[in-house]
N, C-alpha and C. Protein backbone atom coordinates (compact mmCIF):
# COMPACT_ATOMS: atom_id res chain seq x y z
N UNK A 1 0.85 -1.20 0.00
CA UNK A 1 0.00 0.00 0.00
C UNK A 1 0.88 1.25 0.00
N UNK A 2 0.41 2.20 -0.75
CA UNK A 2 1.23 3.33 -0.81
C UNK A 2 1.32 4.34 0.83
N UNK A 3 2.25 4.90 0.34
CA UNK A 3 2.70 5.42 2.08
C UNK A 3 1.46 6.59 2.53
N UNK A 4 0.93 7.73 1.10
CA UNK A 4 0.21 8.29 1.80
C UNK A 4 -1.12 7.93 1.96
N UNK A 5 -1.45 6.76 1.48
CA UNK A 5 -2.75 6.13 1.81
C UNK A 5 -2.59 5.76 3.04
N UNK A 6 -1.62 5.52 3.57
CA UNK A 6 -1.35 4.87 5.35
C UNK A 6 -1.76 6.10 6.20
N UNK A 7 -0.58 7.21 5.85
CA UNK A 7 -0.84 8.17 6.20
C UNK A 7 -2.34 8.95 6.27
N UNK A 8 -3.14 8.73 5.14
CA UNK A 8 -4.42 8.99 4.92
C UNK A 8 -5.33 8.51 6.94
N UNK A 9 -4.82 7.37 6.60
CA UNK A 9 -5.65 6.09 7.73
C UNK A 9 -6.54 7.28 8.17
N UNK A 10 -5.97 7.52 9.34
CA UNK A 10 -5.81 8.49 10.62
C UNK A 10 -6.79 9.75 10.52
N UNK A 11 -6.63 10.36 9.14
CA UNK A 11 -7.24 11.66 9.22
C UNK A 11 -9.02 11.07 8.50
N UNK A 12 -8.91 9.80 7.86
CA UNK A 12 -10.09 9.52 7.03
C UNK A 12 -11.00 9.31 8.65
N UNK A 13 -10.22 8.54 9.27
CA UNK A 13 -11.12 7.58 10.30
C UNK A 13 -11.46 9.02 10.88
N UNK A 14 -10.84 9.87 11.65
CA UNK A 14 -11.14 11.16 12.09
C UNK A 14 -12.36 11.85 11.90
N UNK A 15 -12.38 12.07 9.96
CA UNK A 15 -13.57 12.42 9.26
C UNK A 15 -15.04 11.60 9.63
N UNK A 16 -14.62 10.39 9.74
CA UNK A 16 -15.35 9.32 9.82
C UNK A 16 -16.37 9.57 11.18
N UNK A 17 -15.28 9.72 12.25
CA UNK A 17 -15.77 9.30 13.50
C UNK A 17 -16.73 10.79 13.86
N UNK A 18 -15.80 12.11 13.08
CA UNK A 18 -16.92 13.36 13.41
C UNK A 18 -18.10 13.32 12.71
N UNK A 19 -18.15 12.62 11.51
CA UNK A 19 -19.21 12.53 10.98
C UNK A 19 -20.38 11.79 11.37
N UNK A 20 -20.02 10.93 11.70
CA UNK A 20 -20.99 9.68 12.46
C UNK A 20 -21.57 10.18 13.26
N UNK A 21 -21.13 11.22 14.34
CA UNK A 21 -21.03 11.47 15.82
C UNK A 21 -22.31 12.81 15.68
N UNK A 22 -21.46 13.79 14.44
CA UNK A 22 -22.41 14.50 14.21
C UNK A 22 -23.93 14.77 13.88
N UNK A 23 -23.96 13.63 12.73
CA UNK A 23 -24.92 12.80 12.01
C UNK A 23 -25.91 12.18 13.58
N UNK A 24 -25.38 11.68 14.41
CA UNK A 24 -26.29 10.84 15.32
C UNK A 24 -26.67 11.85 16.61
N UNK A 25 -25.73 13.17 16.41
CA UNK A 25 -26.89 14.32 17.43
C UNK A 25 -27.60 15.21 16.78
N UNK A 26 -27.63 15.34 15.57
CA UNK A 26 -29.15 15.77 14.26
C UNK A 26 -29.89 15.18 14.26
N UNK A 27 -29.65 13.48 14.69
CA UNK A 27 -30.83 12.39 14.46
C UNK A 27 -31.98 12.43 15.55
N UNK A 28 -31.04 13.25 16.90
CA UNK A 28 -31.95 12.65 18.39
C UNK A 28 -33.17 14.03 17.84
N UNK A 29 -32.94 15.57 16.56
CA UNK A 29 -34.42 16.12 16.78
C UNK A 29 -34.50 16.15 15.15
N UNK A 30 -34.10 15.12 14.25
CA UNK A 30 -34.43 15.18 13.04
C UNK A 30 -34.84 13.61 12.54
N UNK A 31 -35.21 13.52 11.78
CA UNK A 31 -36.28 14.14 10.91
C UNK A 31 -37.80 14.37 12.07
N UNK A 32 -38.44 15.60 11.95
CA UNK A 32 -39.52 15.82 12.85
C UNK A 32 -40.95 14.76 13.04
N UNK A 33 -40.61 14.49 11.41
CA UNK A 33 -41.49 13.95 11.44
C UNK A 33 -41.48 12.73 11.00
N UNK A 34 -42.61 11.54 11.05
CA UNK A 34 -41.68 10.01 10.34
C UNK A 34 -41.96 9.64 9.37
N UNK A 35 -40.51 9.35 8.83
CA UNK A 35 -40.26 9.06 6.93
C UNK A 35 -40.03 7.56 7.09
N UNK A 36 -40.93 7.05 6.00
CA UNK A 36 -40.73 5.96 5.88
C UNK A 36 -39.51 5.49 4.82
N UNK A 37 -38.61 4.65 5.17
CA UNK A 37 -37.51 4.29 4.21
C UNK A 37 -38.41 3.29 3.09
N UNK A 38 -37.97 3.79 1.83
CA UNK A 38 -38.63 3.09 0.77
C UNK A 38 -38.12 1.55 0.94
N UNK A 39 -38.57 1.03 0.29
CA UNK A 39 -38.69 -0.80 0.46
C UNK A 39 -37.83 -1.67 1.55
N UNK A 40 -38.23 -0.50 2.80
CA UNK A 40 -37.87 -1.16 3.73
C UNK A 40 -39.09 -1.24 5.19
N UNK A 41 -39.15 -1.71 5.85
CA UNK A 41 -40.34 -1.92 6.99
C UNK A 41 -39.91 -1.13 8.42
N UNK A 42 -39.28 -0.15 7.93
CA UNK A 42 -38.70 0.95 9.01
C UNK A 42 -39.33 3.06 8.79
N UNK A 43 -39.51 2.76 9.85
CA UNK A 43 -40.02 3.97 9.99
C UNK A 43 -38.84 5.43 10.15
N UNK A 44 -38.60 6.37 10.04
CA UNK A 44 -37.30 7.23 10.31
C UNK A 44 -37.69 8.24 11.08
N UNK A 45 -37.60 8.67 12.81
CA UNK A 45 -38.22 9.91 13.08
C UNK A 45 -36.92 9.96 14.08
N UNK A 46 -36.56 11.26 14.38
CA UNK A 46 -35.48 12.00 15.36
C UNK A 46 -36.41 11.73 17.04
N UNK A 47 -35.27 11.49 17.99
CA UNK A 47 -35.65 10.70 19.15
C UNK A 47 -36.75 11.78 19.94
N UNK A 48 -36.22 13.07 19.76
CA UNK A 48 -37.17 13.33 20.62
C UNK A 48 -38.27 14.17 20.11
N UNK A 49 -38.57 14.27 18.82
CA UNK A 49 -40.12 14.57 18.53
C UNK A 49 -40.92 12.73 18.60
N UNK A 50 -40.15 11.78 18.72
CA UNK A 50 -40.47 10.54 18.93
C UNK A 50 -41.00 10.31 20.68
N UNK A 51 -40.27 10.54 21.22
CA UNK A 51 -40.23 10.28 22.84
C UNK A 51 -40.69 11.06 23.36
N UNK A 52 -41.42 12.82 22.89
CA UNK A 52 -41.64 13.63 23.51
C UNK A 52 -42.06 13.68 24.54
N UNK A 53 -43.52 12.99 24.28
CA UNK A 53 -44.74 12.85 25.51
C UNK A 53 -43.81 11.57 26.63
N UNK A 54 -42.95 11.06 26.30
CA UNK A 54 -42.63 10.12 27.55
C UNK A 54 -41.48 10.44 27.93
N UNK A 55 -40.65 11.72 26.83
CA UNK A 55 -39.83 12.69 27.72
C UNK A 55 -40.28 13.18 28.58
N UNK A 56 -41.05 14.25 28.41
CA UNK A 56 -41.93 15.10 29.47
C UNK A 56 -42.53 14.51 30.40
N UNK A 57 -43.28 13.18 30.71
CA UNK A 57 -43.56 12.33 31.56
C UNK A 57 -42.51 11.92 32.77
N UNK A 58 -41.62 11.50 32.38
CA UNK A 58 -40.29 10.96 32.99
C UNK A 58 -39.55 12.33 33.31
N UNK A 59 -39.57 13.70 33.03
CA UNK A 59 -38.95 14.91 33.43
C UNK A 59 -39.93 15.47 34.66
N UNK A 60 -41.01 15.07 34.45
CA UNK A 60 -42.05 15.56 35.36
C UNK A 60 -42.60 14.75 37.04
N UNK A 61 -41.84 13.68 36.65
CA UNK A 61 -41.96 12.55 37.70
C UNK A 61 -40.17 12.90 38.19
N UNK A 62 -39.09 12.71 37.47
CA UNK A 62 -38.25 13.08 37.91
C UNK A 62 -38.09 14.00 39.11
N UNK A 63 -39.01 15.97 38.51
CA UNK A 63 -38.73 16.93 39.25
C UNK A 63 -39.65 16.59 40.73
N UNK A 64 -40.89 16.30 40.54
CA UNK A 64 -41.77 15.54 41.53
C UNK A 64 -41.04 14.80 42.70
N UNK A 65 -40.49 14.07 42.39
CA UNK A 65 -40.32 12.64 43.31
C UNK A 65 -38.81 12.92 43.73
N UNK A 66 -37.75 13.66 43.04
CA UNK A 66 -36.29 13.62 43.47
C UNK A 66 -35.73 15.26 43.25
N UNK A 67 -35.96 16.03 42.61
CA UNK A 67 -35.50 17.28 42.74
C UNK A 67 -36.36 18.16 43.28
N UNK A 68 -37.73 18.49 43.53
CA UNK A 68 -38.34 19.32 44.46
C UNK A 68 -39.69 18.82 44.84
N UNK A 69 -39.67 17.67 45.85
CA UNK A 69 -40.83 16.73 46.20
C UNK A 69 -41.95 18.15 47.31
N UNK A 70 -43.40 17.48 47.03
CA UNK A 70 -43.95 17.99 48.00
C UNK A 70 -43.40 18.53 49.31
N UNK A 71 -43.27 17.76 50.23
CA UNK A 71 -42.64 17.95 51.63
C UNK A 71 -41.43 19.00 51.30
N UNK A 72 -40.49 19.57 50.44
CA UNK A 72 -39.60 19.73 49.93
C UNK A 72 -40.37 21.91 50.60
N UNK A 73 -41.46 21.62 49.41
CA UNK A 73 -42.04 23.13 49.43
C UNK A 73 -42.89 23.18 50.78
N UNK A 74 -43.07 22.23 51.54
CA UNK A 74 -43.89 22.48 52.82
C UNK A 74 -42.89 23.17 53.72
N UNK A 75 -41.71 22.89 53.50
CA UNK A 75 -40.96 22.81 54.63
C UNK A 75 -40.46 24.42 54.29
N UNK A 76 -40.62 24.79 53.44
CA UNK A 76 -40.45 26.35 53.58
C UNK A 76 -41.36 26.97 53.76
N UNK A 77 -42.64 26.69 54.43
CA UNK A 77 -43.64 27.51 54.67
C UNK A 77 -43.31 27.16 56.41
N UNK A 78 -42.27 26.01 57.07
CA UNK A 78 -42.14 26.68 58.39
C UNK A 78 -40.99 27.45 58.58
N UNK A 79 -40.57 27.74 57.77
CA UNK A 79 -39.19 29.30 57.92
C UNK A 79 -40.17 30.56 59.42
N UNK A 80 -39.62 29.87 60.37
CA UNK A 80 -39.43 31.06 61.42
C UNK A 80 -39.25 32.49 60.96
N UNK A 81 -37.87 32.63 60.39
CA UNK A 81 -37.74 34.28 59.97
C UNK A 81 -38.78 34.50 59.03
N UNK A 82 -39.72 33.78 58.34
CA UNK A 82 -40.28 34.43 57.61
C UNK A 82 -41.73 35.00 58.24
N UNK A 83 -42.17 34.01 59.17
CA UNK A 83 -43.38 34.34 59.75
C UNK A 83 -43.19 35.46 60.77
N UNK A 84 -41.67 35.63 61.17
CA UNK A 84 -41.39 36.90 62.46
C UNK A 84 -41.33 38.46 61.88
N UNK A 85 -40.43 38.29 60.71
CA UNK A 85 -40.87 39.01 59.55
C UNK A 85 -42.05 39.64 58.90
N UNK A 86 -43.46 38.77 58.96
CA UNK A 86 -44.51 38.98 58.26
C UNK A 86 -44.87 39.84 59.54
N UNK A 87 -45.13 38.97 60.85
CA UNK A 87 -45.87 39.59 61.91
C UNK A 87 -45.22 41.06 62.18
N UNK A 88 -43.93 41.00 61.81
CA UNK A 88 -43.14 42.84 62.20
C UNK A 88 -43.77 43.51 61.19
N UNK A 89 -43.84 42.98 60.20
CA UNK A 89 -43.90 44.24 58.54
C UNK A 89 -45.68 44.11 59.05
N UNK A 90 -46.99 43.50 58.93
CA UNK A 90 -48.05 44.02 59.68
C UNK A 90 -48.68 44.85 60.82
N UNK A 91 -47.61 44.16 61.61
CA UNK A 91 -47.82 45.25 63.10
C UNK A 91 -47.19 46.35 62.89
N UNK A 92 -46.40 46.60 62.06
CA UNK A 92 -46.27 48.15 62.05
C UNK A 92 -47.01 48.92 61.04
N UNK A 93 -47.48 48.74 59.83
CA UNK A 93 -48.61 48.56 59.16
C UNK A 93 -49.44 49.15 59.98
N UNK A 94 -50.03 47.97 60.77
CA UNK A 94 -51.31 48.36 61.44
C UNK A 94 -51.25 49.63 62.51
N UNK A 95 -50.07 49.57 62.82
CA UNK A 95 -49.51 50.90 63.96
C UNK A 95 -49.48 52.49 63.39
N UNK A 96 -49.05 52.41 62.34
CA UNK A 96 -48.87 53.62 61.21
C UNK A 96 -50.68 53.89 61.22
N UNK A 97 -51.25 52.98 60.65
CA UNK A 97 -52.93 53.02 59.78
C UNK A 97 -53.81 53.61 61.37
N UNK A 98 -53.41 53.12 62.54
CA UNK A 98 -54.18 53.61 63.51
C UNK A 98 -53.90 54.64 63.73
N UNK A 99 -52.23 55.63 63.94
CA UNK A 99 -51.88 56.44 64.11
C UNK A 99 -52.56 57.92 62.84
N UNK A 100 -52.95 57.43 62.03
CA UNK A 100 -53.23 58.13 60.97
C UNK A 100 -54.60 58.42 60.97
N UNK A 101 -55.47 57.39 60.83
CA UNK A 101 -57.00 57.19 60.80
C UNK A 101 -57.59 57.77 62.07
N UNK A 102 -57.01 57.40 63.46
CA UNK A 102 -57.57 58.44 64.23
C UNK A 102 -57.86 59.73 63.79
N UNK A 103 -58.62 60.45 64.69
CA UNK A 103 -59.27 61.87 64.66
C UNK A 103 -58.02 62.57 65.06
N UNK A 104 -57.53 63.47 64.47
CA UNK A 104 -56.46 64.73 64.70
C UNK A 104 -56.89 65.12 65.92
N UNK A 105 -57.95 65.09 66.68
CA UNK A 105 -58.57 65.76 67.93
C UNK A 105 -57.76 65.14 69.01
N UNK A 106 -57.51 64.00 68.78
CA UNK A 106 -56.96 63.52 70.12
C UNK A 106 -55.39 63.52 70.26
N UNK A 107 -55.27 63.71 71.40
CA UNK A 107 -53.52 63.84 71.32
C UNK A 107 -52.61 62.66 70.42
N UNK A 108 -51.75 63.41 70.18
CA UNK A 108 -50.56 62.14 69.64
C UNK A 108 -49.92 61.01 70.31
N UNK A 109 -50.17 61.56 72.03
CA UNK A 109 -49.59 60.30 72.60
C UNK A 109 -50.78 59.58 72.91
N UNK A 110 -51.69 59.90 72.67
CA UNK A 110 -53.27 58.80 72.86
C UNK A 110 -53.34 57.86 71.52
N UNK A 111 -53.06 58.45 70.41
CA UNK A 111 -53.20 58.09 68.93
C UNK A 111 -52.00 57.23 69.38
N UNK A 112 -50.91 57.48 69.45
CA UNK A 112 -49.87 56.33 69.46
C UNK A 112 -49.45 55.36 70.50
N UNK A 113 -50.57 55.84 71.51
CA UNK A 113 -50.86 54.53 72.68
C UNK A 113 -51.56 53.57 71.72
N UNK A 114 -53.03 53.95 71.21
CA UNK A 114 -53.28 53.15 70.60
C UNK A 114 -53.01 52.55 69.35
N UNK A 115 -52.04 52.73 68.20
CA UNK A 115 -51.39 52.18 67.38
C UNK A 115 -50.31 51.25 67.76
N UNK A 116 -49.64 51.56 69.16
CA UNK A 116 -48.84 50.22 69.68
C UNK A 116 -49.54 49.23 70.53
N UNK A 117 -51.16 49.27 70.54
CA UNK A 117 -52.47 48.81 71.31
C UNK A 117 -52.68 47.67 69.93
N UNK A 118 -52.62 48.13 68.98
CA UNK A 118 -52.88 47.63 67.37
C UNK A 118 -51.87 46.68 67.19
N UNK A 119 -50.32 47.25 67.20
CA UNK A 119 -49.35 46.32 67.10
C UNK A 119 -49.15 45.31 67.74
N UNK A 120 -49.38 45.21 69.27
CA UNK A 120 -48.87 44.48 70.12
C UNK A 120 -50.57 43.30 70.14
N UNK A 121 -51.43 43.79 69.58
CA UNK A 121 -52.73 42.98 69.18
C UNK A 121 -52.14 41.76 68.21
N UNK A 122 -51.72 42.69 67.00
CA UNK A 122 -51.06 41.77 65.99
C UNK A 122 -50.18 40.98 66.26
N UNK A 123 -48.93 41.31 67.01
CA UNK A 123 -47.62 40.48 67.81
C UNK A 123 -48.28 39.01 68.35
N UNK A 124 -49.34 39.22 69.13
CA UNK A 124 -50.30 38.09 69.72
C UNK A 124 -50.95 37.34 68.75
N UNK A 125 -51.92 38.05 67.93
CA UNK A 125 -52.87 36.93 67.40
C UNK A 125 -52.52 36.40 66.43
N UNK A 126 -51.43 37.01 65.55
CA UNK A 126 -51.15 36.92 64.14
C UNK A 126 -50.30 35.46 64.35
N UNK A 127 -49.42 35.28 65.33
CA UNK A 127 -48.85 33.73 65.08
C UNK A 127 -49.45 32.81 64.92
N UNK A 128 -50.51 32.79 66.10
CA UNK A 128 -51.50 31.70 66.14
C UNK A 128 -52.01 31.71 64.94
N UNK A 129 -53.31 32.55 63.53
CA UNK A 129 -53.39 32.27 63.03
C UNK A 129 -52.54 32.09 61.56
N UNK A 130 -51.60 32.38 61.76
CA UNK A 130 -50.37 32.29 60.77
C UNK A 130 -50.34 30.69 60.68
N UNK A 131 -50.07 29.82 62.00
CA UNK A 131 -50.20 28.34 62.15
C UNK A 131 -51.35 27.85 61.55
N UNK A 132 -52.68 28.37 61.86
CA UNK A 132 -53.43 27.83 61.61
C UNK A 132 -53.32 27.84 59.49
N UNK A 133 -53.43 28.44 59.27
CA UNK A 133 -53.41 29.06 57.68
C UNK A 133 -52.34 28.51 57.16
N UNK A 134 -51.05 28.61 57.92
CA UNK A 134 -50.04 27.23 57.10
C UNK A 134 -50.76 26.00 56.86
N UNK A 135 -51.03 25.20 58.39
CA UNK A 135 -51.35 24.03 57.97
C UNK A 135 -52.64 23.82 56.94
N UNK A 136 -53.64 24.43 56.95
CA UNK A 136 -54.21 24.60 56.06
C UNK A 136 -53.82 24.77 54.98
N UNK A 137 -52.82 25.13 54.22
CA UNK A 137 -52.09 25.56 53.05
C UNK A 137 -51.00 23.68 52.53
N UNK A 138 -50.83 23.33 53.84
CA UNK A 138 -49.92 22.44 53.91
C UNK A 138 -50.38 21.30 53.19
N UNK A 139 -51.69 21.28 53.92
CA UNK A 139 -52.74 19.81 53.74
C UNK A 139 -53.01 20.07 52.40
N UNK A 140 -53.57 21.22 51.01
CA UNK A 140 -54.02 22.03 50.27
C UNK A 140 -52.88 21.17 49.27
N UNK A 141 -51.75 21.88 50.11
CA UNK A 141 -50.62 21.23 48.72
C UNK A 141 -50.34 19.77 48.65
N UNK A 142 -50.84 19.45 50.25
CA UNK A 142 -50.19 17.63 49.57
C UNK A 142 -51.29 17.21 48.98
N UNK A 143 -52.55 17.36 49.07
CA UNK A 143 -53.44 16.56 48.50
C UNK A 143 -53.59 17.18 46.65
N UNK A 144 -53.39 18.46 46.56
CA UNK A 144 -54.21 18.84 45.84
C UNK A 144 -53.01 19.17 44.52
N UNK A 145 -51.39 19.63 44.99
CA UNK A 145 -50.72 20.31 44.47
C UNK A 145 -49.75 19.39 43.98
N UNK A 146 -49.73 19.09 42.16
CA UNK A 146 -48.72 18.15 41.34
C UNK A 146 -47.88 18.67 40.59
N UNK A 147 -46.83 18.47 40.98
CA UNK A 147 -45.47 19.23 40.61
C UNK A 147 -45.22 18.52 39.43
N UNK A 148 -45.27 17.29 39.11
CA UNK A 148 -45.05 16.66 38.00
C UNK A 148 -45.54 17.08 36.87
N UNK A 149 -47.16 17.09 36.82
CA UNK A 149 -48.17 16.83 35.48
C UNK A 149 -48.65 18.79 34.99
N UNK A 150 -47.47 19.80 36.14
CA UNK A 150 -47.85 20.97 35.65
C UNK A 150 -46.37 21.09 34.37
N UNK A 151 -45.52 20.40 34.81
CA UNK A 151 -44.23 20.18 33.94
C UNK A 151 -44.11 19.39 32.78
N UNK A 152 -44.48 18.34 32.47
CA UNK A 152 -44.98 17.73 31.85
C UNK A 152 -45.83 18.39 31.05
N UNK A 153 -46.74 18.98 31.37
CA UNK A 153 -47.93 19.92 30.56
C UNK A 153 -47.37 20.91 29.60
N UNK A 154 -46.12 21.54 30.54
CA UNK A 154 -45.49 22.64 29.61
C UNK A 154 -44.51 22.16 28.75
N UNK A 155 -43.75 21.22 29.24
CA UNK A 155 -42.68 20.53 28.28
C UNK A 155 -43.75 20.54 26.86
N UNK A 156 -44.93 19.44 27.21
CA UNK A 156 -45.30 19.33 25.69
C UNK A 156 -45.93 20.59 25.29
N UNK A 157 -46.24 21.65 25.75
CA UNK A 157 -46.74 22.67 24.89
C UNK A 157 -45.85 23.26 23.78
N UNK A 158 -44.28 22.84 24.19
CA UNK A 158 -43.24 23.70 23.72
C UNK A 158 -43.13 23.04 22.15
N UNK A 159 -42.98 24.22 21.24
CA UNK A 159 -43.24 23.62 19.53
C UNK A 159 -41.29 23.11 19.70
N UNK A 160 -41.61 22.05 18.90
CA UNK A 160 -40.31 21.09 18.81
C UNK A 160 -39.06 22.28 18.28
N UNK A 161 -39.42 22.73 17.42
CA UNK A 161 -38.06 24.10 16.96
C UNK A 161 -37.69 24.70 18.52
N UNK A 162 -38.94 24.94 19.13
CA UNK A 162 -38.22 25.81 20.58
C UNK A 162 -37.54 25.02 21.71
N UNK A 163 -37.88 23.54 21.59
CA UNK A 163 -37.52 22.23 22.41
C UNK A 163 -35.80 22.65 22.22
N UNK A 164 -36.00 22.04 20.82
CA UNK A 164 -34.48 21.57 19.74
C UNK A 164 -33.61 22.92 20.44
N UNK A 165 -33.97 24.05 19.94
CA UNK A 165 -33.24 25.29 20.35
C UNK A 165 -33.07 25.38 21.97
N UNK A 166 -33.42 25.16 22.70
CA UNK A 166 -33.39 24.67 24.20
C UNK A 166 -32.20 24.11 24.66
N UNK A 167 -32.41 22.66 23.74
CA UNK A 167 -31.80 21.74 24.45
C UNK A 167 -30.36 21.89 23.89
N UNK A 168 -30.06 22.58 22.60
CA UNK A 168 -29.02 22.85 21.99
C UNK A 168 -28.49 24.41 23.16
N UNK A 169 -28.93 24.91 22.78
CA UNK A 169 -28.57 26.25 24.15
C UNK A 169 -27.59 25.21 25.15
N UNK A 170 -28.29 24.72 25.89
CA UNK A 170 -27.97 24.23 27.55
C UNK A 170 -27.11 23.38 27.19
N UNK A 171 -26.78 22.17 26.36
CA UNK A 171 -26.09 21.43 25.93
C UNK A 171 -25.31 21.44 24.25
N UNK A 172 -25.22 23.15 24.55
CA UNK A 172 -24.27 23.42 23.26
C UNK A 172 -22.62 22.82 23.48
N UNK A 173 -22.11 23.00 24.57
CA UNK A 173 -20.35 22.55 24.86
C UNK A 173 -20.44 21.00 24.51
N UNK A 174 -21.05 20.07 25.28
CA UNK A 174 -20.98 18.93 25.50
C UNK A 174 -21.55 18.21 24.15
N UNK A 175 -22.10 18.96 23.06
CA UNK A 175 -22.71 18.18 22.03
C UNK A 175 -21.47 18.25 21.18
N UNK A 176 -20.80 19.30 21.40
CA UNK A 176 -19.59 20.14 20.66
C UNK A 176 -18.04 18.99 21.02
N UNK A 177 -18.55 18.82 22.27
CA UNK A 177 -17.09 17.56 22.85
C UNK A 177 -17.51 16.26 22.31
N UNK A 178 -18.89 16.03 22.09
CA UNK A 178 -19.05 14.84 21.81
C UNK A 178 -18.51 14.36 20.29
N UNK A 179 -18.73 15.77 19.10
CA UNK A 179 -18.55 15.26 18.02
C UNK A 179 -16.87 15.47 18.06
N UNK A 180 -16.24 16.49 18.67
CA UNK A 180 -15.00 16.05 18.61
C UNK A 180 -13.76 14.92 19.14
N UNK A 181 -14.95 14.43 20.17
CA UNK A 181 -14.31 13.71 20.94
C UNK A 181 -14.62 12.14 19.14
N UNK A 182 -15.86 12.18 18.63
CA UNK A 182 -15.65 11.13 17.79
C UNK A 182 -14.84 11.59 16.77
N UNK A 183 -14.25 12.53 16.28
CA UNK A 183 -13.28 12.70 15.55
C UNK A 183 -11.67 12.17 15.98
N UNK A 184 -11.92 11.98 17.19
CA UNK A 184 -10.16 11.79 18.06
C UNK A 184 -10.49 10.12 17.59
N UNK A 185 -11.41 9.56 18.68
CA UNK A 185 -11.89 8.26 18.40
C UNK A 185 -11.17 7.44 16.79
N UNK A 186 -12.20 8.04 15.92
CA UNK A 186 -11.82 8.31 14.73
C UNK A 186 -10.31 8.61 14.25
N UNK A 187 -9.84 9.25 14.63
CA UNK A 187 -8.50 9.22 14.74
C UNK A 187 -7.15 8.11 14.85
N UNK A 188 -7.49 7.81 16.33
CA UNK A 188 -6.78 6.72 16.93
C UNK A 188 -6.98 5.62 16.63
N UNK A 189 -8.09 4.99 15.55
CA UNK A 189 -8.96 4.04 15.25
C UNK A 189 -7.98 3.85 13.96
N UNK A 190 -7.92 4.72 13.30
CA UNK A 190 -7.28 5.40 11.53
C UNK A 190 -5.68 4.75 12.20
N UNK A 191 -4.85 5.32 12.87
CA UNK A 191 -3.87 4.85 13.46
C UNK A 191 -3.53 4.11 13.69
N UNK A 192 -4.32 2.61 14.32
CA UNK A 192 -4.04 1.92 14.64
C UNK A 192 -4.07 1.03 13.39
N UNK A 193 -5.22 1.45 12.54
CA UNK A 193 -4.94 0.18 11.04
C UNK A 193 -3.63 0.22 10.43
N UNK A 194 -3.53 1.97 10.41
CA UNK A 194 -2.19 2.32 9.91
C UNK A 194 -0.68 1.52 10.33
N UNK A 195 -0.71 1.09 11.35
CA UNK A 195 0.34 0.86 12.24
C UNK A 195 0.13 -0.91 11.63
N UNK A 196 -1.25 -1.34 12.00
CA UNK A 196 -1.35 -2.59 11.51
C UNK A 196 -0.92 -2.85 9.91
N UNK A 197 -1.54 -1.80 8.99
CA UNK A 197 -1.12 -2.01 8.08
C UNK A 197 0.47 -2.37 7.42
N UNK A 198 0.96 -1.39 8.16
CA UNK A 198 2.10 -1.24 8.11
C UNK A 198 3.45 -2.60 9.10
N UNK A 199 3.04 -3.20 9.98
CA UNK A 199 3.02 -4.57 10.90
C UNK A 199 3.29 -5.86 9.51
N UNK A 200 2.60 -5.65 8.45
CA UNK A 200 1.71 -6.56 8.29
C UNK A 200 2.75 -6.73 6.97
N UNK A 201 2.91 -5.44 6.03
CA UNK A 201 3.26 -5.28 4.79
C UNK A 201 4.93 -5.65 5.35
C-alpha cells in the first residue's frame, strides 16, 4: 500500500468518527417527522419529537419525586424568619394606619398609645393564626398540588423548533465535545490500522 494512503488512515477515520457522531446528534431532533424508508419496513423519526410525551412524563416525575418533592415546598412555609418578619412588617402597618385614621382631635400620645395597642394585638394573634393558615395551606398542597403533570404539561406545549433550540442552548459545549471527541476516536482508530497495516506489509 502506498505510504500516503497509510498516512491517509488516521485523518479519514477522524472524518469518519466526526461525521458519524455529528450525524447521530441531528438524528436525536431530526427528521420531525416520520419518513418511511422506501422498500424497507422501518419507519425514520429524530428521538425526541419521537419520545416527547414520555420525555416530558419521565422529566415531570423526575422533578416531583427527586428534585423538588412535596414535603420539599412544605418545609419552607415553616421558615421562622419568615413568619417573624410577616408579623413585624403588619404590626407596624397596622400601627402607622391607627396612628393616621384616628381623629387629629386627640392627642398624639393617645393616637400612638393606641397604634402600639394595634401592634402588640397583631404580635399576639397573628402567630397563632399564621399556624393555623399554614397548615391549612400544607394539607391544600399535599393533596391537591402536582409538581409533575404541571411540567410535563409545559414541556409538551413547547413547539419542537423551541424544544431543539433549548436543548441545543444548555447542551451546546458537550454536544460540541461529543462530536470532537468522535473525531479523536476516529482518529486513533485510523492509526491503529495504519500501524497494523504497516506490521503486516
Amino acid at each position: 500500500m502506498l505510504s500516503w494512503q497509510i498516512l491517509a488512515m488516521p485523518f479519514i477515520g477522524g472524518a469518519i468518527g466526526w461525521f458519524t457522531n455529528m450525524l447521530a446528534i441531528r438524528m436525536l431532533f431530526r427528521p420531525r417527522q416520520p419518513i418511511r424508508l422506501p422498500l424497507l419496513p422501518i419507519t425514520c423519526q429524530g428521538l425526541l419529537p419521537k419520545c416527547k410525551a414520555e420525555l416530558a412524563l419521565n422529566i415531570g416525575k423526575a422533578v416531583e419525586e427527586e428534585l423538588l418533592p412535596i414535603d420539599t415546598l412544605i418545609k419552607q412555609l415553616d421558615n421562622g424568619d419568615y413568619q417573624a418578619g410577616l408579623v413585624e412588617t403588619i404590626g407596624t402597618h397596622i400601627e402607622e394606619r391607627f396612628i393616621q385614621s384616628l381623629p387629629r382631635l386627640l392627642p398624639e400620645s393617645l393616637r400612638k398609645t393606641f397604634g402600639r395597642y394595634g401592634r402588640d394585638m397583631v404580635a399576639v394573634e397573628l402567630p397563632t393564626l399564621l399556624d393555623k393558615l399554614t397548615e391549612q395551606v400544607k394539607n391544600n398542597l399535599r393533596t391537591e398540588l402536582r409538581v409533575g403533570p404541571l411540567i410535563e404539561e409545559r414541556i409538551m406545549q413547547f413547539d419542537l423548533g423551541e424544544l431543539e433550540q433549548l436543548i441545543i442552548r444548555v447542551t451546546h459545549r458537550e454536544l460540541r465535545h461529543l462530536e470532537l471527541l468522535g473525531a479523536a476516536l476516529g482518529f486513533l482508530i485510523g492509526m491503529a490500522q495504519a500501524a497494523l497495516v504497516l506490521t503486516i506489509s
